[in-house]
N, C-alpha and C. Protein backbone atom coordinates (compact mmCIF):
# COMPACT_ATOMS: atom_id res chain seq x y z
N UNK A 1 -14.59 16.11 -7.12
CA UNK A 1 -14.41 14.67 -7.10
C UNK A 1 -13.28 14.34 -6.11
N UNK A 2 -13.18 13.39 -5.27
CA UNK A 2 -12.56 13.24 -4.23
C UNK A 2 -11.38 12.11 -5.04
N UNK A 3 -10.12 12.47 -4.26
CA UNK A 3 -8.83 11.73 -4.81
C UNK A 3 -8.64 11.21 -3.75
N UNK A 4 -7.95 9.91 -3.88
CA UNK A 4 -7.89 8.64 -2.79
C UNK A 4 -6.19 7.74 -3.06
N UNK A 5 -6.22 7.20 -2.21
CA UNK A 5 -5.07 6.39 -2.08
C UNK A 5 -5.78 5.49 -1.59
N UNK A 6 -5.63 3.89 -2.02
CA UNK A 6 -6.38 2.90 -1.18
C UNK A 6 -5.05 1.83 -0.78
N UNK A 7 -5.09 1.87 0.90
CA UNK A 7 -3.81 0.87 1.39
C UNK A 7 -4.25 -0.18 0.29
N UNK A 8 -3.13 -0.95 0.64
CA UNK A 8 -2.82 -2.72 0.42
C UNK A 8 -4.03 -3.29 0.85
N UNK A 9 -4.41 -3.00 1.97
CA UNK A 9 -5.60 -4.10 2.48
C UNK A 9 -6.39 -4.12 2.10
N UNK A 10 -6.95 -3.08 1.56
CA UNK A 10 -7.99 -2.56 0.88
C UNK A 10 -8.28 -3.76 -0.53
N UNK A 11 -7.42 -3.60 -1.05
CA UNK A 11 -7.22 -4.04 -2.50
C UNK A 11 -6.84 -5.74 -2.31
N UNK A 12 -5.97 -6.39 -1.12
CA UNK A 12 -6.40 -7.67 -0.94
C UNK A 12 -7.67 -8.45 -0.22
N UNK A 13 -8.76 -7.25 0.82
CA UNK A 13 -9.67 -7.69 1.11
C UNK A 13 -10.64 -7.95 -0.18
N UNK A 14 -10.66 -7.15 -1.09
CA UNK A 14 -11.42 -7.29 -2.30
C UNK A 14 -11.23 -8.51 -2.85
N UNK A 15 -9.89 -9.09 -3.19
CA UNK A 15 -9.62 -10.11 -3.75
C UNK A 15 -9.62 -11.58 -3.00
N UNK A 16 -10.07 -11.12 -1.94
CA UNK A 16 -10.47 -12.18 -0.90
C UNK A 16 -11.98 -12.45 -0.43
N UNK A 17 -12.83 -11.47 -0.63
CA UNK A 17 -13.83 -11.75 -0.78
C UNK A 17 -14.63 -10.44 -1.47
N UNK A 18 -16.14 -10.74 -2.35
CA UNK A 18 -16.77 -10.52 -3.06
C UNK A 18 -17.82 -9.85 -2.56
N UNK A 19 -17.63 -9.92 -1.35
CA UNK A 19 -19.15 -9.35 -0.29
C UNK A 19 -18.67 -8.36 0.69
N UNK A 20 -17.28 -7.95 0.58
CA UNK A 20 -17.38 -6.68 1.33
C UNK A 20 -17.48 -4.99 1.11
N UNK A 21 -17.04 -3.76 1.95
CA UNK A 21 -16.87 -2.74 1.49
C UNK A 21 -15.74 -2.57 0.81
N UNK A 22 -14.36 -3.73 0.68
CA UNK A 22 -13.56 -3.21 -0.12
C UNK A 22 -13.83 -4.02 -1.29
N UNK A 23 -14.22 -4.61 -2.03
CA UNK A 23 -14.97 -5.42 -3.09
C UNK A 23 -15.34 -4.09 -3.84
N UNK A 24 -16.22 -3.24 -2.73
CA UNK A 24 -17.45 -2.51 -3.07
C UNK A 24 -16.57 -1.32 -3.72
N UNK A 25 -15.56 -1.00 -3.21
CA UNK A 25 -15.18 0.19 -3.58
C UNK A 25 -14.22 -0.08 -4.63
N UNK A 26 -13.69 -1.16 -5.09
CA UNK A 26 -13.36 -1.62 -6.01
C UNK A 26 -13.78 -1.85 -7.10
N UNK A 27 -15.41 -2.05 -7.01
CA UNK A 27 -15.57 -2.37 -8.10
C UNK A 27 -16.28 -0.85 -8.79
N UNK A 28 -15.93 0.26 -7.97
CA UNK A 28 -16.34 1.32 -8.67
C UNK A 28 -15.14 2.23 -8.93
N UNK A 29 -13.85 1.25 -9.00
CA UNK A 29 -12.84 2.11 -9.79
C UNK A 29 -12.90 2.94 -10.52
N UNK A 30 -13.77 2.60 -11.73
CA UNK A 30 -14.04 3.17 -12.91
C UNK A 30 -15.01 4.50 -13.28
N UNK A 31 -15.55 4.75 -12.07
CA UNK A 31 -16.27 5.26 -12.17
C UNK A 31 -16.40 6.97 -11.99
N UNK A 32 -17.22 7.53 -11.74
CA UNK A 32 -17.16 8.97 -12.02
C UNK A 32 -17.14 9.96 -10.44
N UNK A 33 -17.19 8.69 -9.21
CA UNK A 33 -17.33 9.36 -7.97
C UNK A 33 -15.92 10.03 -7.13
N UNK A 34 -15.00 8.97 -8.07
CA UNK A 34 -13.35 9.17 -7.07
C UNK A 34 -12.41 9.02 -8.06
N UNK A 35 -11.55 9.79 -8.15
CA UNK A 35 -9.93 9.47 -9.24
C UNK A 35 -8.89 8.35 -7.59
N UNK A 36 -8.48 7.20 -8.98
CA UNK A 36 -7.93 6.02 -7.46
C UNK A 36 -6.58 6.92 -7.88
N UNK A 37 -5.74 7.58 -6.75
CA UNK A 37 -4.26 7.86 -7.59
C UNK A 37 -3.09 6.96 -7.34
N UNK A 38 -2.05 6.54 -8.05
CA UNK A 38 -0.95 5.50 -7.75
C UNK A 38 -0.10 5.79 -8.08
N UNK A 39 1.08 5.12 -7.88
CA UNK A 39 2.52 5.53 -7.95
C UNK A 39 3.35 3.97 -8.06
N UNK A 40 4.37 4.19 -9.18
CA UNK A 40 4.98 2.95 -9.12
C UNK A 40 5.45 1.86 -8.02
N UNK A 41 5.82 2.55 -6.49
CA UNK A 41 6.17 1.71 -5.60
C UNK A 41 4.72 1.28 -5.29
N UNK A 42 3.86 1.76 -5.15
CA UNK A 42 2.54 1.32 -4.69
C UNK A 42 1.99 0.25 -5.52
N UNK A 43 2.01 0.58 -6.59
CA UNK A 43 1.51 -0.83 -7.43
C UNK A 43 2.19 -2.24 -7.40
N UNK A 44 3.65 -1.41 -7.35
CA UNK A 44 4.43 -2.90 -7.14
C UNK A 44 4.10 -3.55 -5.75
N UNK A 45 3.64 -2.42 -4.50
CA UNK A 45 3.02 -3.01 -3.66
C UNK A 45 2.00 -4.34 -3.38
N UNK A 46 0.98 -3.48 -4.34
CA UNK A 46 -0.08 -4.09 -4.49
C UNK A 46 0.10 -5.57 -5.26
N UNK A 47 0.92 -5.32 -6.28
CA UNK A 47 0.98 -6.86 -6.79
C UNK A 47 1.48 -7.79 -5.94
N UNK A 48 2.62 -7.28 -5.34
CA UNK A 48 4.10 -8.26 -4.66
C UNK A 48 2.67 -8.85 -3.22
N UNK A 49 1.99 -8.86 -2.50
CA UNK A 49 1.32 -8.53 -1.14
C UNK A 49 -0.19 -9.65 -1.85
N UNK A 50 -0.55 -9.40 -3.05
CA UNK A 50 -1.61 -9.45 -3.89
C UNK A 50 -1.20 -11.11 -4.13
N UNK A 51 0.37 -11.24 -4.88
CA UNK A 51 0.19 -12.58 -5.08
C UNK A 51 0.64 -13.62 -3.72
N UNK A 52 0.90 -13.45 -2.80
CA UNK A 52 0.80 -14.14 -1.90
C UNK A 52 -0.55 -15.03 -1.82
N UNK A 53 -1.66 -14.30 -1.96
CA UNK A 53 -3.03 -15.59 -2.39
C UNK A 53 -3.02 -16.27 -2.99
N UNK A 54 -1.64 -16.16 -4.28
CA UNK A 54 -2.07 -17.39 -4.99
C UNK A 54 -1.61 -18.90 -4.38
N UNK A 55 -2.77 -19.63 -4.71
CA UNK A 55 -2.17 -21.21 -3.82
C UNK A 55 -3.09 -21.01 -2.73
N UNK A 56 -3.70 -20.20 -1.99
CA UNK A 56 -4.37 -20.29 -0.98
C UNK A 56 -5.67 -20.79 -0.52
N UNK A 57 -6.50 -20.95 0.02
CA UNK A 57 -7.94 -20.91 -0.02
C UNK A 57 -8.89 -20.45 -1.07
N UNK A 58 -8.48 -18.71 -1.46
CA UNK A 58 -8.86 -18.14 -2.22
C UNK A 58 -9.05 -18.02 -3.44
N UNK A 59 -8.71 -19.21 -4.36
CA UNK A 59 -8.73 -19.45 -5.57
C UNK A 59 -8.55 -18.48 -6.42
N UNK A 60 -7.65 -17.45 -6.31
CA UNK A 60 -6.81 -16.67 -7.08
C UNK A 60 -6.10 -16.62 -7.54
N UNK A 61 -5.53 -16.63 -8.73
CA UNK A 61 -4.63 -16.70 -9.76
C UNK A 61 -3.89 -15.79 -10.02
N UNK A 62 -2.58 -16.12 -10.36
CA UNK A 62 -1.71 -15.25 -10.86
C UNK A 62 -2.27 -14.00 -12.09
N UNK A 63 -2.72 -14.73 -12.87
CA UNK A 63 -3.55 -13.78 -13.72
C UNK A 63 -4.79 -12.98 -13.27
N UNK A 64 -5.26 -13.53 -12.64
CA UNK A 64 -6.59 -12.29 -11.64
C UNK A 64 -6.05 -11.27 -11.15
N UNK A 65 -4.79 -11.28 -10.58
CA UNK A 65 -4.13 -10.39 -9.78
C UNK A 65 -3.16 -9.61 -11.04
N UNK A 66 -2.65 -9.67 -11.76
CA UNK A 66 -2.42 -9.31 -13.27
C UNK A 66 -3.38 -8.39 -13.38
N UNK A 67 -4.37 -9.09 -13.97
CA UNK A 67 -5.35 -7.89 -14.63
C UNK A 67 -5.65 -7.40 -14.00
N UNK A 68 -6.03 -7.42 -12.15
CA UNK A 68 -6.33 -6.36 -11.42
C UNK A 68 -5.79 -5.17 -11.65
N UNK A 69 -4.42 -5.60 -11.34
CA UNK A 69 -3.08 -4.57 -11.22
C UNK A 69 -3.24 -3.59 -12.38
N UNK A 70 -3.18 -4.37 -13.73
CA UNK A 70 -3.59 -3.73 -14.87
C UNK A 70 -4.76 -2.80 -15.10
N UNK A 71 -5.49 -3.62 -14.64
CA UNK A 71 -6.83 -2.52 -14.66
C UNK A 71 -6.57 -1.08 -13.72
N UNK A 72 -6.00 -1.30 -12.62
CA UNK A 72 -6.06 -0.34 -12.08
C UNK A 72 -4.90 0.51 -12.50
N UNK A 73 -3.85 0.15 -13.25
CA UNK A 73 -3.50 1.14 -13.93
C UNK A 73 -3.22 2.17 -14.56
N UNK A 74 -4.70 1.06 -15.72
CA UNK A 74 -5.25 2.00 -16.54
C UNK A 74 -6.55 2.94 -16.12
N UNK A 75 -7.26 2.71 -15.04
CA UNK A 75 -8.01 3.74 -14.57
C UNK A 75 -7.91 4.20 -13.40
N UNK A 76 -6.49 4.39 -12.85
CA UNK A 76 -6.13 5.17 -12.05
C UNK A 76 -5.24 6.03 -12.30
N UNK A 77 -4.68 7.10 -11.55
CA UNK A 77 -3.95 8.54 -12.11
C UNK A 77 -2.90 7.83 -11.76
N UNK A 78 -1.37 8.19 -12.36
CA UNK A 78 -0.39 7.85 -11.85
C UNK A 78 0.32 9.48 -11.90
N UNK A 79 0.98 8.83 -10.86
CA UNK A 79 2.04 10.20 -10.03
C UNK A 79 3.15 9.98 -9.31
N UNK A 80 4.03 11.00 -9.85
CA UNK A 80 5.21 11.00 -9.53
C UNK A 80 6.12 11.23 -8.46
N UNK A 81 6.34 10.61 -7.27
CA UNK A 81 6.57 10.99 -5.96
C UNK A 81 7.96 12.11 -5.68
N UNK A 82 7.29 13.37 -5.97
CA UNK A 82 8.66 14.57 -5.33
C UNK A 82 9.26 14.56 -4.45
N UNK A 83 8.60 14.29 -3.27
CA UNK A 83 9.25 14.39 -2.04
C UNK A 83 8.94 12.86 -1.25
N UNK A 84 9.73 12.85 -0.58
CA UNK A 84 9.76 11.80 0.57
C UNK A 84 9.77 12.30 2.01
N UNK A 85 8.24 11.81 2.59
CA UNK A 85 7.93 12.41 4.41
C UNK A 85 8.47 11.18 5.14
N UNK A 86 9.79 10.67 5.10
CA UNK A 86 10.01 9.32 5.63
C UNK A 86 10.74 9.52 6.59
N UNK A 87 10.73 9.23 7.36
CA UNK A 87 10.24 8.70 8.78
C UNK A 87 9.06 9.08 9.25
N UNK A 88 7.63 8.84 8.52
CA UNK A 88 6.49 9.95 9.54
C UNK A 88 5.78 8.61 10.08
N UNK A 89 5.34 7.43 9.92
CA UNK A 89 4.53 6.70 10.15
C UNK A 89 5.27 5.47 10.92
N UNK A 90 4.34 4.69 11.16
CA UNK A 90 5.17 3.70 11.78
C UNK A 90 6.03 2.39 10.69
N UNK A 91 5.13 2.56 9.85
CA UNK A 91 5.62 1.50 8.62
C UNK A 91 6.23 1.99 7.42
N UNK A 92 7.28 1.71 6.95
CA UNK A 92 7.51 2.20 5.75
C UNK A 92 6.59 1.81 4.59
N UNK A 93 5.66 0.87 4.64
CA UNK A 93 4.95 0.60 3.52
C UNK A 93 3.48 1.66 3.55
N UNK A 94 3.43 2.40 4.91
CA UNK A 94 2.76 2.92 5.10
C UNK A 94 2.90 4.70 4.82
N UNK A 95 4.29 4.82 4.76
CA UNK A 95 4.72 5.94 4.25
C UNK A 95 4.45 6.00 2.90
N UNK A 96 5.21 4.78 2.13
CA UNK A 96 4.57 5.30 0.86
C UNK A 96 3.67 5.27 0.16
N UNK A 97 2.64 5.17 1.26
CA UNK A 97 1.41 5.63 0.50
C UNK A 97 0.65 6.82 0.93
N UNK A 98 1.48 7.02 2.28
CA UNK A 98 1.24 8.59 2.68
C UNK A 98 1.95 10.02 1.52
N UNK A 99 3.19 9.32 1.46
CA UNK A 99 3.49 10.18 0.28
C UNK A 99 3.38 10.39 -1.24
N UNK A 100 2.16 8.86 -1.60
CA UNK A 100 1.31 9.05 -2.71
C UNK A 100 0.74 10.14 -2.56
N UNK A 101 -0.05 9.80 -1.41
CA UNK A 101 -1.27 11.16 -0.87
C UNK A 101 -0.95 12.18 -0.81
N UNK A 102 0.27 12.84 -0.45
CA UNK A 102 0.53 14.32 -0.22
C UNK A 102 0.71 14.79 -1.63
N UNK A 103 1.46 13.75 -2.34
CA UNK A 103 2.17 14.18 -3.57
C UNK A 103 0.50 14.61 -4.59
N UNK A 104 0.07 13.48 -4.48
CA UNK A 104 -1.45 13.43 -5.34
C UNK A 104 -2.12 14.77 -4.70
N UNK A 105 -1.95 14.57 -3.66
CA UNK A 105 -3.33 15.83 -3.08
C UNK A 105 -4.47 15.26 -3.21
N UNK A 106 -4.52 13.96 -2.32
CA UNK A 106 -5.56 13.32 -1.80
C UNK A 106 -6.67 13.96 -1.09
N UNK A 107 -7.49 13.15 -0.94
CA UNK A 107 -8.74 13.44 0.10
C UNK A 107 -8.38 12.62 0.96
N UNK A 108 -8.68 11.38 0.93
CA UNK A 108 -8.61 10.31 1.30
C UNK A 108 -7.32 9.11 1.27
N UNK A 109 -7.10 8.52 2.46
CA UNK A 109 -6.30 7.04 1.95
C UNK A 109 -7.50 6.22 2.82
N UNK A 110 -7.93 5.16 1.76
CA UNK A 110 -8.82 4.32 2.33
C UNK A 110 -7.82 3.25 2.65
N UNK A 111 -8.44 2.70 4.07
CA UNK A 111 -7.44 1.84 4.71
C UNK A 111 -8.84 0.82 5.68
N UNK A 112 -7.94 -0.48 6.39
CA UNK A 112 -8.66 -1.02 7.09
C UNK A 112 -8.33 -0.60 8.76
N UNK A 113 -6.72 -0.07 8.42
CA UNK A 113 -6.01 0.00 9.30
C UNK A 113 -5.87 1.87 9.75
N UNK A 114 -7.02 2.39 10.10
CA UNK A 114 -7.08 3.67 10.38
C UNK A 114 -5.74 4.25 11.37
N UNK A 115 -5.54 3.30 12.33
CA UNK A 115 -4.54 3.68 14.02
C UNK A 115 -3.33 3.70 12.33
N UNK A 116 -2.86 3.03 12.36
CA UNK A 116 -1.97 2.77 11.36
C UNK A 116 -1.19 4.48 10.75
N UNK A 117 -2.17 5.18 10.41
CA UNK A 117 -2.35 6.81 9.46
C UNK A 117 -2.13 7.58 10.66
N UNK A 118 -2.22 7.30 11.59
CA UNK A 118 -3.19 9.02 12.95
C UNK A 118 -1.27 9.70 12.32
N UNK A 119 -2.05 11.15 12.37
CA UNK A 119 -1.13 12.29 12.01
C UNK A 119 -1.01 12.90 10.45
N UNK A 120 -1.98 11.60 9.91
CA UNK A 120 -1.60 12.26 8.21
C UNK A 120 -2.52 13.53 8.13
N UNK A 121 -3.97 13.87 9.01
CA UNK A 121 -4.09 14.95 9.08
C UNK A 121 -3.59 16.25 9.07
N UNK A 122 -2.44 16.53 9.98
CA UNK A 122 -1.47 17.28 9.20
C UNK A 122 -1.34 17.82 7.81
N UNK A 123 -1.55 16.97 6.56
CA UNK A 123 -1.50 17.22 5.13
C UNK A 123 -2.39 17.17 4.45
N UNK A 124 -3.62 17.49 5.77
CA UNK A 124 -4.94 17.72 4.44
C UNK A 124 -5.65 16.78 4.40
N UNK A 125 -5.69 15.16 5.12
CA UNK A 125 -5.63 14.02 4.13
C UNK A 125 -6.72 13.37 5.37
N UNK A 126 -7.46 12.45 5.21
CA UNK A 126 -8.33 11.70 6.23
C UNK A 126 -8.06 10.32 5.60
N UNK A 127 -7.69 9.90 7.03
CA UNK A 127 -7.97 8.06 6.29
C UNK A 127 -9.04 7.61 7.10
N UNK A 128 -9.64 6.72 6.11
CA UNK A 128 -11.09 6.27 6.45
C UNK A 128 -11.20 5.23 5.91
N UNK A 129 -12.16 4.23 6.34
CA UNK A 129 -12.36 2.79 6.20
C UNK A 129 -13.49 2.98 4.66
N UNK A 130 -13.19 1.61 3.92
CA UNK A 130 -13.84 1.52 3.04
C UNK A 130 -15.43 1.71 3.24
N UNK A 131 -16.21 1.22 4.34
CA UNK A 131 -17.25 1.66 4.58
C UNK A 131 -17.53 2.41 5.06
N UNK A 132 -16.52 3.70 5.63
CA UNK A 132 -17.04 5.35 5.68
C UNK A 132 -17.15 5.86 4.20
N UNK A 133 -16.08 5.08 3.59
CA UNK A 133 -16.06 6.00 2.37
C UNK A 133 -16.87 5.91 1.28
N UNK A 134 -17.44 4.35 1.71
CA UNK A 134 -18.66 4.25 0.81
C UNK A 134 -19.79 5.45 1.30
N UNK A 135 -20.07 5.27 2.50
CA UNK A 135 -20.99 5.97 3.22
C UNK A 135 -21.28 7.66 2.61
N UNK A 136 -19.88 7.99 2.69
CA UNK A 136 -19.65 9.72 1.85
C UNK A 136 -20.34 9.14 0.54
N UNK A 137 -19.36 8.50 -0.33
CA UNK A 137 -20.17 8.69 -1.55
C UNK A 137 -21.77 8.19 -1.69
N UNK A 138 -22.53 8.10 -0.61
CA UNK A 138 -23.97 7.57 -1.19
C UNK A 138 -24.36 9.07 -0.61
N UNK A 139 -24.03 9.77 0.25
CA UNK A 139 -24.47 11.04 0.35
C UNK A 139 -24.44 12.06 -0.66
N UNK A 140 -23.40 12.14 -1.58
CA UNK A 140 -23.10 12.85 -2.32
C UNK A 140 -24.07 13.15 -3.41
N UNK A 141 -24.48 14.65 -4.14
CA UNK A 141 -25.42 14.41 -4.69
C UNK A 141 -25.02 13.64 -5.96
């Protein structure tokens, strides 16, 4: 079963719209194809980045983004970050989710922003767009 890190974008394209590949891969959190893994700075990521929609176009609520967060919580692995690879990327928000990944022993960080990752190869790790990664899992037996 493949272990993943999914950027920020990932998780606000979903909440921005209902019809894409990150929707898609979201809404199979739960499921039996991928463990999502997270780490406390990352979630706080995800919320702090997450509620900026509220008030927007997007008719998202403080509480949608709540129970997201929540949900993914509870059906994602949480892990404890040992080490810090910081300075490797260009972003620090992007580090720590590179060093979710190393720490987890990822497969994957699904991202929108591939240029963003180049070098996490190095640790084993491929970042790939939500619709490659859908793509793997429909191959899979």
């Amino acid at each position: 079963m493949h272990r993943i890190v999914l950027d920020t974008n990932v998780v606000v394209a979903a909440l921005r719209s209902r019809n894409g590949a990150s929707f898609a891969v979201m809404s199979r959190l739960d499921s039996d194809e991928f463990v999502t893994c997270l780490s406390v700075p990352v979630v706080i990521e995800y919320e702090a980045v997450a509620m900026r929609l509220v008030g927007s176009t997007h008719s998202v609520s403080r509480d949608d983004i709540e129970g997201l967060v929540d949900y993914m919580c509870k059906v994602g692995v949480p892990h404890v970050i040992d080490f810090l690879w910081r300075p490797f990327l260009r972003d620090a928000n992007d580090d720590m989710i590179l060093e979710l990944a190393v720490n987890a022993r990822c497969d994957f960080i699904v991202t929108h922003n591939i240029r963003d990752f180049r070098g996490v190869e190095r640790f084993g790790i491929q970042s790939i767009t939500p619709k490659e990664f859908l793509k793997l899992l429909e191959v899979q037996p």
